[in-house]
N, C-alpha and C. Protein backbone atom coordinates (compact mmCIF):
# COMPACT_ATOMS: atom_id res chain seq x y z
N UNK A 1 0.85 -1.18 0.00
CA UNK A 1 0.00 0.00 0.00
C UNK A 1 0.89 1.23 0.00
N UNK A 2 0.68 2.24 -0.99
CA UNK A 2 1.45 3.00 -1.12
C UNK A 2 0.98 4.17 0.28
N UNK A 3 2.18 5.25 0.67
CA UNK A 3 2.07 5.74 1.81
C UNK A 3 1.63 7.17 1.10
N UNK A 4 0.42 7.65 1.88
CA UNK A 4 -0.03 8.89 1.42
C UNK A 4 -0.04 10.12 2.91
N UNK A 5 0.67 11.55 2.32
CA UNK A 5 1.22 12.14 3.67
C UNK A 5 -0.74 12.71 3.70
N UNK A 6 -1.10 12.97 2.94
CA UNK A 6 -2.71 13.03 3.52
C UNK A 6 -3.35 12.90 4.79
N UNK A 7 -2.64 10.92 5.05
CA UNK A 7 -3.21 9.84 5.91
C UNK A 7 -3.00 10.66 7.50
N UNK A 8 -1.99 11.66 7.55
CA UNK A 8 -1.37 11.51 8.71
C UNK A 8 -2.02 13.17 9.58
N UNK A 9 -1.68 13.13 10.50
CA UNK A 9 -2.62 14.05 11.12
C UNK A 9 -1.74 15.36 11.63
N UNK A 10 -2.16 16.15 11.25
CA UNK A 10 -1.31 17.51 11.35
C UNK A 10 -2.14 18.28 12.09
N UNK A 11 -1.59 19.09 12.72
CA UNK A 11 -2.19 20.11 13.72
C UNK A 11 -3.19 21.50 12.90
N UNK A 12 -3.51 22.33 13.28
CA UNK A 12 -4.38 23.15 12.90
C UNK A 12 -3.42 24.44 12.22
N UNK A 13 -1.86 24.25 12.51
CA UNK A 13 -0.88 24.98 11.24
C UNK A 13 -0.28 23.97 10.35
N UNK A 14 -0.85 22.95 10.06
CA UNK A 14 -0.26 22.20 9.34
C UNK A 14 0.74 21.44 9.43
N UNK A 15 0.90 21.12 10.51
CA UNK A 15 2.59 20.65 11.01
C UNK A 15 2.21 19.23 11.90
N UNK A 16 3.29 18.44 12.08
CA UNK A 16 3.52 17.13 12.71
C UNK A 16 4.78 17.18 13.61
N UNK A 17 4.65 16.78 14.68
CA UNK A 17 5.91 17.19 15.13
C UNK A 17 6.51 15.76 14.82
N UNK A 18 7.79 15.86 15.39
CA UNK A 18 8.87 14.53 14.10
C UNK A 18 9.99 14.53 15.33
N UNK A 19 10.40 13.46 15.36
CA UNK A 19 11.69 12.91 16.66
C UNK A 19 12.44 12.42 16.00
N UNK A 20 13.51 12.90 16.03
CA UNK A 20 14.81 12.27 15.51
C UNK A 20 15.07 11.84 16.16
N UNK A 21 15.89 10.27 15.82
CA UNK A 21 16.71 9.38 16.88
C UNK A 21 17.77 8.54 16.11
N UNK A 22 19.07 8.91 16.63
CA UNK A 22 20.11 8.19 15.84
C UNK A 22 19.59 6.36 15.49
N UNK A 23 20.22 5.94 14.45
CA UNK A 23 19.60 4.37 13.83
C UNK A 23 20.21 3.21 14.31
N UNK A 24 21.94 3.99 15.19
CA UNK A 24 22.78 3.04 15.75
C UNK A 24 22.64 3.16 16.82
N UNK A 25 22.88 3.90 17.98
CA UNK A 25 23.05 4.09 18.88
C UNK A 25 21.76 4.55 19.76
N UNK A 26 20.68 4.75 19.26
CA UNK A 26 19.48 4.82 19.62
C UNK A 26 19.45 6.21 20.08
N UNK A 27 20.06 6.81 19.91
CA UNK A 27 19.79 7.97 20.96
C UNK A 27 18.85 9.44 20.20
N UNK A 28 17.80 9.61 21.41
CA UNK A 28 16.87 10.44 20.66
C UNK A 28 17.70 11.81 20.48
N UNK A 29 17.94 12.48 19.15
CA UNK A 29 18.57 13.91 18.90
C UNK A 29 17.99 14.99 18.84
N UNK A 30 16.81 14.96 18.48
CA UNK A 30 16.11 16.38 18.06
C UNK A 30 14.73 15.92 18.37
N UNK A 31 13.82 17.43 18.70
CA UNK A 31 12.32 17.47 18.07
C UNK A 31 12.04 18.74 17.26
N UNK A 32 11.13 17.87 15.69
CA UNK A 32 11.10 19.35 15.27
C UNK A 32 9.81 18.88 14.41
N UNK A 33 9.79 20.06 13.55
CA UNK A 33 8.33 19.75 12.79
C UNK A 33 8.47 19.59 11.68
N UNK A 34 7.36 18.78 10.60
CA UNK A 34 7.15 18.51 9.22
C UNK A 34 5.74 18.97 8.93
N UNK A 35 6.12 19.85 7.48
CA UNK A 35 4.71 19.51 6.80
C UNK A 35 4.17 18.86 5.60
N UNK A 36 3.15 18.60 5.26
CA UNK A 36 3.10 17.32 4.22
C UNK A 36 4.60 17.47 3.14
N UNK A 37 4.71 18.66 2.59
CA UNK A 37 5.59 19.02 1.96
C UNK A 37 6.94 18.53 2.28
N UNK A 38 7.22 18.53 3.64
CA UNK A 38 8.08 18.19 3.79
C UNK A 38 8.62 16.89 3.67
N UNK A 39 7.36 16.14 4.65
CA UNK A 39 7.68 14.70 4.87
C UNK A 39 8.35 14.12 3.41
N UNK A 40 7.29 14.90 2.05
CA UNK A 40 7.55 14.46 1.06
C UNK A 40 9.10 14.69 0.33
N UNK A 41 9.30 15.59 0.92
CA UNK A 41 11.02 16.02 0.53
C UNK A 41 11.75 14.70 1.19
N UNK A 42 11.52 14.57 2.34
CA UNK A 42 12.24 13.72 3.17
C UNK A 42 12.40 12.16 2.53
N UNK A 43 11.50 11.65 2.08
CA UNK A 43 10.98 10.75 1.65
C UNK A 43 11.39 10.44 0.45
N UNK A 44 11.56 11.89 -0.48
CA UNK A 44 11.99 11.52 -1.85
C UNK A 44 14.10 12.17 -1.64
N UNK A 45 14.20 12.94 -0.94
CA UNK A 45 16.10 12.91 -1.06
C UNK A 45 16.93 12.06 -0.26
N UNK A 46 15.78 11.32 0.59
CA UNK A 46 16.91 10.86 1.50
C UNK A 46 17.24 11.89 2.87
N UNK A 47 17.87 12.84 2.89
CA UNK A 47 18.06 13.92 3.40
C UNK A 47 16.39 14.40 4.69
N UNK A 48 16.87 14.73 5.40
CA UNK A 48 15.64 15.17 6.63
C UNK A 48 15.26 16.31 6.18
N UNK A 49 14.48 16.74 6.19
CA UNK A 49 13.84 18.59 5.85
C UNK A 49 12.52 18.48 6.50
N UNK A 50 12.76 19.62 7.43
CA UNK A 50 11.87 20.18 8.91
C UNK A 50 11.29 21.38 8.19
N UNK A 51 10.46 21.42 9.01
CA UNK A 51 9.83 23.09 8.21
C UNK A 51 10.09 23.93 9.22
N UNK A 52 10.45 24.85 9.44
CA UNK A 52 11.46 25.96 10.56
C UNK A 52 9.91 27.00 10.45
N UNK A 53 9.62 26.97 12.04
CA UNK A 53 8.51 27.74 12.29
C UNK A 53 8.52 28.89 12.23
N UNK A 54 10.24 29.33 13.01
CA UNK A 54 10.32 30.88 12.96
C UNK A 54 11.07 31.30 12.28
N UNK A 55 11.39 30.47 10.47
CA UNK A 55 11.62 31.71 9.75
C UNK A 55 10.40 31.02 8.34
N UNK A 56 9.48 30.38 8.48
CA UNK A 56 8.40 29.94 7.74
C UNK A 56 9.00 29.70 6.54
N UNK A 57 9.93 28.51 6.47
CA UNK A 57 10.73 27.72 5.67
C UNK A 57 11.09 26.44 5.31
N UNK A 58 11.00 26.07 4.31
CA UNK A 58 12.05 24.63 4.67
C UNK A 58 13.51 24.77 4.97
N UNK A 59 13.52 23.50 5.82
CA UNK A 59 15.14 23.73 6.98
C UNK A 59 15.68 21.79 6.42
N UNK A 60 16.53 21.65 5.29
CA UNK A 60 17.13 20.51 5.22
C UNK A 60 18.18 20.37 6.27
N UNK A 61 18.12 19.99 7.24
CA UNK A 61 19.06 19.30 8.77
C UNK A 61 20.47 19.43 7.49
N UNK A 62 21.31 20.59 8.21
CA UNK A 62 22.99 20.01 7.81
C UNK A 62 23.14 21.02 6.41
N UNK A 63 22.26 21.84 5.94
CA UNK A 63 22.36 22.05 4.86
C UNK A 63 23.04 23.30 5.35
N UNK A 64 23.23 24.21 5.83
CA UNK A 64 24.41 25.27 6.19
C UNK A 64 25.50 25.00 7.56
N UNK A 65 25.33 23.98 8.37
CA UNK A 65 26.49 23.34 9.33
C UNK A 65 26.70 21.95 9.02
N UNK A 66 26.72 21.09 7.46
CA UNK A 66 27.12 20.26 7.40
C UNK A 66 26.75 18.90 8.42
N UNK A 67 26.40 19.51 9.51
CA UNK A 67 25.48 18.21 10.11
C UNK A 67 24.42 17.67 9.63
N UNK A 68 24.25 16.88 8.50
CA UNK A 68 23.07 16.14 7.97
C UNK A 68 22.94 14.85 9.03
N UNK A 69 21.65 14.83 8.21
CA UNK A 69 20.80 13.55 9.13
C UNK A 69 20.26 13.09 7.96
N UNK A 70 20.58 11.79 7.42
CA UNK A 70 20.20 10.67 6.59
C UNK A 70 18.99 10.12 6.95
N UNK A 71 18.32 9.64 6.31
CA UNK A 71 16.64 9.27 6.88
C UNK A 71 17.57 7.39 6.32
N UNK A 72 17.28 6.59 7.35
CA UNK A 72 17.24 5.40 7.40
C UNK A 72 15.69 4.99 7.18
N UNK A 73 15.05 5.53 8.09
CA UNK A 73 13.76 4.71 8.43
C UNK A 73 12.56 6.07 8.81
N UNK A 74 11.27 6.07 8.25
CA UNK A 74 10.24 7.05 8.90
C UNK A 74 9.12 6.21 9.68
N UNK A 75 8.81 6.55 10.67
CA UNK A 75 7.44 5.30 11.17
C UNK A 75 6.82 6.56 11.98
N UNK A 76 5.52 5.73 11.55
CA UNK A 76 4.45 6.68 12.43
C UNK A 76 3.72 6.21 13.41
N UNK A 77 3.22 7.07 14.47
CA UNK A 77 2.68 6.70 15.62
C UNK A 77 1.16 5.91 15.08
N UNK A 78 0.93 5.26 16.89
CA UNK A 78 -0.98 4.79 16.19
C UNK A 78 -1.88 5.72 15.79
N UNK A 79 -1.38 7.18 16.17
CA UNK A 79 -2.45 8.00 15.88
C UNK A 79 -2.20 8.76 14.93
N UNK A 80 -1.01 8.45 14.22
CA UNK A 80 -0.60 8.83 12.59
C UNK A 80 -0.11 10.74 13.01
N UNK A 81 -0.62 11.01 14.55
CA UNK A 81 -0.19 12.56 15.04
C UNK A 81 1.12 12.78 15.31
N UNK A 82 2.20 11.93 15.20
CA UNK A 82 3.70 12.01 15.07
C UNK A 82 4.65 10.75 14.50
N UNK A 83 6.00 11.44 13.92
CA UNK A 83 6.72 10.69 13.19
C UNK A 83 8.28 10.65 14.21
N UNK A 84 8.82 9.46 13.69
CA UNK A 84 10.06 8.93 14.34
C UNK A 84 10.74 8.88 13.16
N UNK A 85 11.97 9.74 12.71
CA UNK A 85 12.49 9.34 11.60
C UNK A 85 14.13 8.71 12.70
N UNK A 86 14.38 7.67 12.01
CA UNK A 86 15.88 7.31 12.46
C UNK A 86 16.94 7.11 11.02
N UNK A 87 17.81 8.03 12.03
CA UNK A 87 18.83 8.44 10.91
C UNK A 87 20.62 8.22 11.38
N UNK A 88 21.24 8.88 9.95
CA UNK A 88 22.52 8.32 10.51
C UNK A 88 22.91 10.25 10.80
N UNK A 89 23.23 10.28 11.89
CA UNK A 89 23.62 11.54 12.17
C UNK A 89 25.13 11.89 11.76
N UNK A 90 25.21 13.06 10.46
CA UNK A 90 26.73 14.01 11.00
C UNK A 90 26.69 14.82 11.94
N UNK A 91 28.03 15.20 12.59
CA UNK A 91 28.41 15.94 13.57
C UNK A 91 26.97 15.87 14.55
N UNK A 92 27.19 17.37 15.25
CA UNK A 92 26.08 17.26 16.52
C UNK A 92 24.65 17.59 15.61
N UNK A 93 23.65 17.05 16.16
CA UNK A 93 22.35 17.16 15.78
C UNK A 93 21.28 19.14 16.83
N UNK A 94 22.27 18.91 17.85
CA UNK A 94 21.90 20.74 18.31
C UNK A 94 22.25 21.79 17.64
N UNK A 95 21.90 22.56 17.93
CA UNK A 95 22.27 24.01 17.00
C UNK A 95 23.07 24.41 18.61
N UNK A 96 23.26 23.96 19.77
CA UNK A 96 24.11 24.57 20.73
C UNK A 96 25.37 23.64 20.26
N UNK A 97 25.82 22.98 19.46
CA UNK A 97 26.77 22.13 18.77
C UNK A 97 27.11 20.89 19.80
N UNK A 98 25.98 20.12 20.70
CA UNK A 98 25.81 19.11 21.01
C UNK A 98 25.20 17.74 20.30
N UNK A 99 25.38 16.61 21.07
CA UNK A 99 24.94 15.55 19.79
C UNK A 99 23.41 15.40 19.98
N UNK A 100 22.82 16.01 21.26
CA UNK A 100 21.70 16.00 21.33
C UNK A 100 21.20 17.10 21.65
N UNK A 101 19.87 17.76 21.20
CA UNK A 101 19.10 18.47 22.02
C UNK A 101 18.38 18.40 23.59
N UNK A 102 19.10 17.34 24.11
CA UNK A 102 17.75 16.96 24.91
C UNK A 102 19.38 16.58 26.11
N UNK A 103 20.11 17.66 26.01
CA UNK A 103 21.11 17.90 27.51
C UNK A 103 21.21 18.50 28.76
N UNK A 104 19.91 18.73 29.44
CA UNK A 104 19.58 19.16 30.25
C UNK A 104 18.92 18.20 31.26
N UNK A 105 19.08 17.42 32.43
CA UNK A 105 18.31 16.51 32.99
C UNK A 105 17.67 17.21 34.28
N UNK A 106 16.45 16.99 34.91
CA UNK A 106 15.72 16.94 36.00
C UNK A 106 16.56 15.88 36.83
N UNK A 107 17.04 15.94 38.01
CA UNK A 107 17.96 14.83 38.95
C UNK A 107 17.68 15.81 40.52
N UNK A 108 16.72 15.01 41.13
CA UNK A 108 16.57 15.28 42.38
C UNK A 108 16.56 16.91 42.92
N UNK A 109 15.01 17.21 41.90
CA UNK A 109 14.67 18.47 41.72
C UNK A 109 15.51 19.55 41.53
N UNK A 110 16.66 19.28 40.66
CA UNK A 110 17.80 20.07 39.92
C UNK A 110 18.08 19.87 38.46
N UNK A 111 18.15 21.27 38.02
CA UNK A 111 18.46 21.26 36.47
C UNK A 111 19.94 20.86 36.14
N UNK A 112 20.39 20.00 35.59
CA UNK A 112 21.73 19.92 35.55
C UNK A 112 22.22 19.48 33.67
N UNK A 113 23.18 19.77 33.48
CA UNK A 113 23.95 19.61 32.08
C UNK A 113 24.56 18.20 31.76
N UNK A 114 23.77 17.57 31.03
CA UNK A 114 24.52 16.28 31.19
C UNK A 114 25.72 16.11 30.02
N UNK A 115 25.25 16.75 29.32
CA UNK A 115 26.06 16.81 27.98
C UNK A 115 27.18 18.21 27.52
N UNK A 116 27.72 17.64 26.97
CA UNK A 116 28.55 19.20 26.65
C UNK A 116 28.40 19.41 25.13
N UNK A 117 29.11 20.52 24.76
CA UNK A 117 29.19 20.93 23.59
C UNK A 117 30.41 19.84 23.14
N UNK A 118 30.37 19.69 21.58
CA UNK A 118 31.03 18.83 20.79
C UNK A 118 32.30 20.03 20.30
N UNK A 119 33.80 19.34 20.80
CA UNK A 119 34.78 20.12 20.69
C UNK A 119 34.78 20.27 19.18
């Protein structure tokens, strides 16, 4: 059955939010958004492309810091209201030049840094 971005459920601006997660190492990198348009970019280069809210654009991951993100795999939730793309990550996947977005932990009601920036 061929996959139609139609099927899938977008919010009331048109958008899906989308989780990146490395394909080897499992580790979740990013959250960001797609719109049909996009998914369909994604789908047909290979290449990830987010739609960037605050400059109302397409944003191909890596296309001005060389950190691309390869689409291995796209899967969608049961409620078709979000996507998991797993990919092969270059360099850091943050725009703070970490490998993850998600370096900040809650630990015994303290904000703490678990991660650093990528030398």
């Amino acid at each position: 059955m061929p996959f139609d971005t139609a099927t899938l459920s977008y919010d009331d601006r048109g958008l899906i939010p989308v989780i990146a997660q490395d394909a080897v190492s499992h580790d979740v990198l990013m959250l960001a958004w797609m719109n049909a348009e996009a998914v369909e970019r994604t789908l047909k280069s290979g290449r990830v492309t987010y739609w960037s809210r605050s400059r109302a654009a397409f944003w191909v991951k890596g296309e001005t810091s060389g950190h691309v993100q390869e689409l291995v795999e796209m899967r969608l939730d049961c409620d078709r209201d979000c996507l998991l793309v797993l990919v092969h990550q270059t360099g850091p996947a943050c725009h703070t030049n970490r490998r993850s977005c998600f370096y900040t932990a809650v630990r015994d009601g303290a904000e703490i840094e678990i991660m650093a920036p990528v030398e």
